[in-house]
N, C-alpha and C. Protein backbone atom coordinates (compact mmCIF):
# COMPACT_ATOMS: atom_id res chain seq x y z
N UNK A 1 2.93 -21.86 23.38
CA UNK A 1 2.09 -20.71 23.10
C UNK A 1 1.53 -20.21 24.42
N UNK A 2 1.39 -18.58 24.16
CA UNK A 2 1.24 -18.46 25.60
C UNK A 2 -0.15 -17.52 25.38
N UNK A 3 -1.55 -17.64 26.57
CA UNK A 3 -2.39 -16.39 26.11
C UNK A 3 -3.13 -16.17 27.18
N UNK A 4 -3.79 -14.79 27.41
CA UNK A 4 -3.97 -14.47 28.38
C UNK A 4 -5.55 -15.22 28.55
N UNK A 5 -5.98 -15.30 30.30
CA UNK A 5 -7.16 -15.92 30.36
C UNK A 5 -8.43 -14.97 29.80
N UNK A 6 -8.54 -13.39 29.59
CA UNK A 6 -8.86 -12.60 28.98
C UNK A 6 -9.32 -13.06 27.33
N UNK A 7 -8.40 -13.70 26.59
CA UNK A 7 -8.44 -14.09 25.36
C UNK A 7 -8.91 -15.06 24.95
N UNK A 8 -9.55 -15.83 26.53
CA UNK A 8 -10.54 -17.09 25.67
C UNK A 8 -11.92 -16.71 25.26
N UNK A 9 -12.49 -15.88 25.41
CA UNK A 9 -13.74 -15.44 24.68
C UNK A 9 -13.66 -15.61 23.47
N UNK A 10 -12.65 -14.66 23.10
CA UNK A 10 -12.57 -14.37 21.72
C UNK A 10 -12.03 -15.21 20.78
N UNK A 11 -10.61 -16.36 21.28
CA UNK A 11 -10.22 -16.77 20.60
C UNK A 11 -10.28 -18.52 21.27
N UNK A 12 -10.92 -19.04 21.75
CA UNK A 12 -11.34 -20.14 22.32
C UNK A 12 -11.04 -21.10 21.29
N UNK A 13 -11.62 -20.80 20.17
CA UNK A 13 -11.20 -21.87 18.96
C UNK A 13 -10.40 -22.13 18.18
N UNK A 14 -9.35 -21.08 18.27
CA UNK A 14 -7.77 -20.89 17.84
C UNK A 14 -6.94 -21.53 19.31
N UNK A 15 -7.55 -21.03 19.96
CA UNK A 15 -6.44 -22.17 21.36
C UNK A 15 -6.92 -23.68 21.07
N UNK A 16 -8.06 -23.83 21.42
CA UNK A 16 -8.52 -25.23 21.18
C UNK A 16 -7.85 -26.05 20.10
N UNK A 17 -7.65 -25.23 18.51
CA UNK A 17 -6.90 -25.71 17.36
C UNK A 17 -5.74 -26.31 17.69
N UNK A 18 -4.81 -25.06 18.37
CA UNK A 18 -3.83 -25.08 18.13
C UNK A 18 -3.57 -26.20 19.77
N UNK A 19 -4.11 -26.62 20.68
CA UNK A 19 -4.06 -27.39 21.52
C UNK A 19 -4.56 -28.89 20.81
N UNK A 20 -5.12 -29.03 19.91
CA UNK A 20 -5.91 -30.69 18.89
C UNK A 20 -4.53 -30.75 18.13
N UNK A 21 -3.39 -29.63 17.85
CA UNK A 21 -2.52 -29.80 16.38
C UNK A 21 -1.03 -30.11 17.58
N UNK A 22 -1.37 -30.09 18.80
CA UNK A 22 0.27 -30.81 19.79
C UNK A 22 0.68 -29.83 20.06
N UNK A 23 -0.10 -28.12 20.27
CA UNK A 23 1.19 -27.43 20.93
C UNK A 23 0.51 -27.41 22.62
N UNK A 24 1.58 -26.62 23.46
CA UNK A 24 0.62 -26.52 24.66
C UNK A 24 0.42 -25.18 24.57
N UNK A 25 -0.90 -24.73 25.59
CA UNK A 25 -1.49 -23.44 25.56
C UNK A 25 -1.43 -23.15 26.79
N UNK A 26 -0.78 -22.26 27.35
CA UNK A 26 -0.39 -21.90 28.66
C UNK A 26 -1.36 -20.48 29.23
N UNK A 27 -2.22 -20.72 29.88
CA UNK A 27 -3.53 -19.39 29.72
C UNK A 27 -2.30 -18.78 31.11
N UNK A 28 -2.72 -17.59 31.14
CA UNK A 28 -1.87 -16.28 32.04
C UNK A 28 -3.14 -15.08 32.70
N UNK A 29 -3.07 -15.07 33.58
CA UNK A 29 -3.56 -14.03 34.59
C UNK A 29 -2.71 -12.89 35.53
N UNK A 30 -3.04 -11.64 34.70
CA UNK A 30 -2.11 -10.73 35.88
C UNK A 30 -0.20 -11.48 34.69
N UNK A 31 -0.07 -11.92 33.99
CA UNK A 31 1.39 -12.28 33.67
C UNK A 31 1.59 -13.96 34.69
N UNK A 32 0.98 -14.19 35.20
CA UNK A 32 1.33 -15.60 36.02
C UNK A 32 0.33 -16.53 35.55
N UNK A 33 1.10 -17.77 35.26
CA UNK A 33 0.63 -18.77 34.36
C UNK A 33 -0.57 -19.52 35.52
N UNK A 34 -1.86 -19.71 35.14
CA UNK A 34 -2.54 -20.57 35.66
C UNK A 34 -3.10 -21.50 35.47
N UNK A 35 -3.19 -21.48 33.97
CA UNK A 35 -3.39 -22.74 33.32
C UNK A 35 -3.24 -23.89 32.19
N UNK A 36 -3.14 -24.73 31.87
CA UNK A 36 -2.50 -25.22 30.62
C UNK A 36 -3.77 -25.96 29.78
N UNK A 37 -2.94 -25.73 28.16
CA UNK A 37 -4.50 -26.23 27.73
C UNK A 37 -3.55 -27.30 26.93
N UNK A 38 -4.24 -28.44 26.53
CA UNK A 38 -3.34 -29.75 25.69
C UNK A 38 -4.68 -30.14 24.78
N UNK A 39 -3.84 -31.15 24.50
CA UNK A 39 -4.67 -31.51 23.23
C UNK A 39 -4.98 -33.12 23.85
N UNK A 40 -6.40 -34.29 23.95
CA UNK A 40 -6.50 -35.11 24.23
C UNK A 40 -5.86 -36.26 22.55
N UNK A 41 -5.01 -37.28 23.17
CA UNK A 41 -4.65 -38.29 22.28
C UNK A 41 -5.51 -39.44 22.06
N UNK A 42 -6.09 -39.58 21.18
CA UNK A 42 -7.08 -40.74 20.68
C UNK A 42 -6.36 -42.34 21.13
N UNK A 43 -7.34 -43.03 21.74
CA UNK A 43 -7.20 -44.25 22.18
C UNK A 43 -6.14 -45.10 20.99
N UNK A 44 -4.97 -45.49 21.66
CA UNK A 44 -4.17 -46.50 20.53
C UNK A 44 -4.46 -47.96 20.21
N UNK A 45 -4.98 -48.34 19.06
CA UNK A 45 -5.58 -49.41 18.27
C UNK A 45 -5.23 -50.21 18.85
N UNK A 46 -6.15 -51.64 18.91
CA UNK A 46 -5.53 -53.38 19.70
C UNK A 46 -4.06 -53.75 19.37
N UNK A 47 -3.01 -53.77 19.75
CA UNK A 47 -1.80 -54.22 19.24
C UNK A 47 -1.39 -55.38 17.79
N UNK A 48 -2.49 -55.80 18.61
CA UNK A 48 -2.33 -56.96 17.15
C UNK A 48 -3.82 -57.03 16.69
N UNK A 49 -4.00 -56.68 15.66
CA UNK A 49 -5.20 -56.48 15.20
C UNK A 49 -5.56 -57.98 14.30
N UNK A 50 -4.32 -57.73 13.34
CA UNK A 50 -4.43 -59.22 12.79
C UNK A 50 -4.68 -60.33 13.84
N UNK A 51 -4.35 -60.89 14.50
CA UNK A 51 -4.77 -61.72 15.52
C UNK A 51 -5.99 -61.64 16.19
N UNK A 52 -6.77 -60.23 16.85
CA UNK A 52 -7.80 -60.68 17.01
C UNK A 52 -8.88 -60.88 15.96
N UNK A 53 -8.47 -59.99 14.62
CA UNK A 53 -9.61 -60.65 13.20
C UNK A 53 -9.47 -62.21 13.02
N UNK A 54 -8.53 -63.14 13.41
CA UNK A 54 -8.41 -64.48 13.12
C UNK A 54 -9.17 -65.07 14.37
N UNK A 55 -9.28 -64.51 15.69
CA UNK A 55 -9.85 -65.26 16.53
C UNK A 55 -11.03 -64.81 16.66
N UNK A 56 -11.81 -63.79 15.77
CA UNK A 56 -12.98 -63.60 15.50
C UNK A 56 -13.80 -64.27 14.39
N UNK A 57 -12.70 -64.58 13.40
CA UNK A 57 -13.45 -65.09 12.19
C UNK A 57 -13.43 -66.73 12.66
N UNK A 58 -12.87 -67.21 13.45
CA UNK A 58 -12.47 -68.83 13.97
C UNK A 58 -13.81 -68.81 14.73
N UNK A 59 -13.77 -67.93 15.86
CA UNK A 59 -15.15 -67.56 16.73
C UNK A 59 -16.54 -68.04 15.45
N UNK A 60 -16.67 -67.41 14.75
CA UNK A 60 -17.81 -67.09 13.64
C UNK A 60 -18.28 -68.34 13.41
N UNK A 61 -16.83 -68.91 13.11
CA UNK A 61 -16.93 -69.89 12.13
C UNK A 61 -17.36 -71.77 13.33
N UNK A 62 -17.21 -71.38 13.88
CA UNK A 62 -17.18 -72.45 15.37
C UNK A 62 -18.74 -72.34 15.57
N UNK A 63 -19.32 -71.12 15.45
CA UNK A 63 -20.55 -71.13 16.42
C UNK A 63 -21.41 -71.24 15.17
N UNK A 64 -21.19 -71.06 13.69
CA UNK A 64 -21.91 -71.50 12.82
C UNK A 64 -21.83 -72.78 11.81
N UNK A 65 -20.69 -73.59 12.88
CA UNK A 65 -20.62 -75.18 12.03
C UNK A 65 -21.40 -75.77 12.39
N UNK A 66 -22.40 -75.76 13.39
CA UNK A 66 -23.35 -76.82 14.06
C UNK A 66 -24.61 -76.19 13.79
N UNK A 67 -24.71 -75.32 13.10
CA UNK A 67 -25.94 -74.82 12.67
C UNK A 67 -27.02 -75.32 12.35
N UNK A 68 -28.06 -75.79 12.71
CA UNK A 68 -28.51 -76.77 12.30
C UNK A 68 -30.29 -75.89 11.49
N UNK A 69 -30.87 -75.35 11.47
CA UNK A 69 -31.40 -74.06 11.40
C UNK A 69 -31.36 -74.04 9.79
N UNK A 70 -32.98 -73.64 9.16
CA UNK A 70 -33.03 -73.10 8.00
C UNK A 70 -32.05 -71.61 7.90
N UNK A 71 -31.37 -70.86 7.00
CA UNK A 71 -31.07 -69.63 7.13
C UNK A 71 -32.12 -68.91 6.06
N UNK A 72 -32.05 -67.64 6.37
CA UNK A 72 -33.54 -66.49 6.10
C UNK A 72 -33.61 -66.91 4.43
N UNK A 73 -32.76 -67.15 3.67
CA UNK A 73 -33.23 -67.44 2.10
C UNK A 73 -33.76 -68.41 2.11
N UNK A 74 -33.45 -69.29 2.84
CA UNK A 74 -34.16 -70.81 2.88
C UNK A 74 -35.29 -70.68 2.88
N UNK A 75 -35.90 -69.93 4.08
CA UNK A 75 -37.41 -69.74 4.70
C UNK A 75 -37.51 -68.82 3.75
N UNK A 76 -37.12 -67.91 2.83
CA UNK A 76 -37.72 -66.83 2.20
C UNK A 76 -38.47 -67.79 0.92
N UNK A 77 -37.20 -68.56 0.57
CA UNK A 77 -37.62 -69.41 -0.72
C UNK A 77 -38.60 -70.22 -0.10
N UNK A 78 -39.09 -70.95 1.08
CA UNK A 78 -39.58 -71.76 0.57
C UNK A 78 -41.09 -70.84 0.99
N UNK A 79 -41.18 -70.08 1.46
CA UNK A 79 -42.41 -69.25 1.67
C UNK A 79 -43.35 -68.80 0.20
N UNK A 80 -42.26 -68.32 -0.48
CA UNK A 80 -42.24 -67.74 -1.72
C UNK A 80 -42.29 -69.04 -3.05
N UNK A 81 -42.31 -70.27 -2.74
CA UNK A 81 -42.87 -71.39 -3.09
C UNK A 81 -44.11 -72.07 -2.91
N UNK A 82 -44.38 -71.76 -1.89
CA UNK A 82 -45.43 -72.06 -1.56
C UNK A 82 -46.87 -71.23 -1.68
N UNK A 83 -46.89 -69.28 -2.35
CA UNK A 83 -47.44 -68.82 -2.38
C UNK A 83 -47.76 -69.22 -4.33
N UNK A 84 -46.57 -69.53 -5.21
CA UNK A 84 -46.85 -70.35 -5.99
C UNK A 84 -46.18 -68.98 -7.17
């Protein structure tokens, strides 16, 4: 797609579109191309995703076997026992 640098006022958000949907936007001055407009590609996901959810939930599970620590229902109940 081709448009003049004249035409980004007006149509800034139809180039922008059509530069987010993969085409290129080639801006023109005087008929001579000066600039190109693209579209940015979103960061591509961890390769193996499954793998790092297993060495996160292993992680979890490691740092909360030695727990030694009331957890918050514990202390809720026994607070809430003791007020009667």
């Amino acid at each position: 797609m081709t448009a003049r640098v004249e035409q980004l006022e007006s149509d800034w958000r139809r180039l922008i579109d059509a530069a987010r949907r993969g085409d290129e936007v080639v801006l023109t001055s005087l008929g001579q191309p000066v600039a190109r407009l693209t579209g940015v590609h979103p960061p591509p996901l961890p390769q193996d995703r499954r793998r790092w959810l297993a060495e996160l939930a292993h992680l979890r599970q490691s740092v909360a076997a030695g727990k030694t620590t009331p957890s918050t229902d514990e202390i809720l109940d026994d607070l809430r026992s003791e007020r009667g």
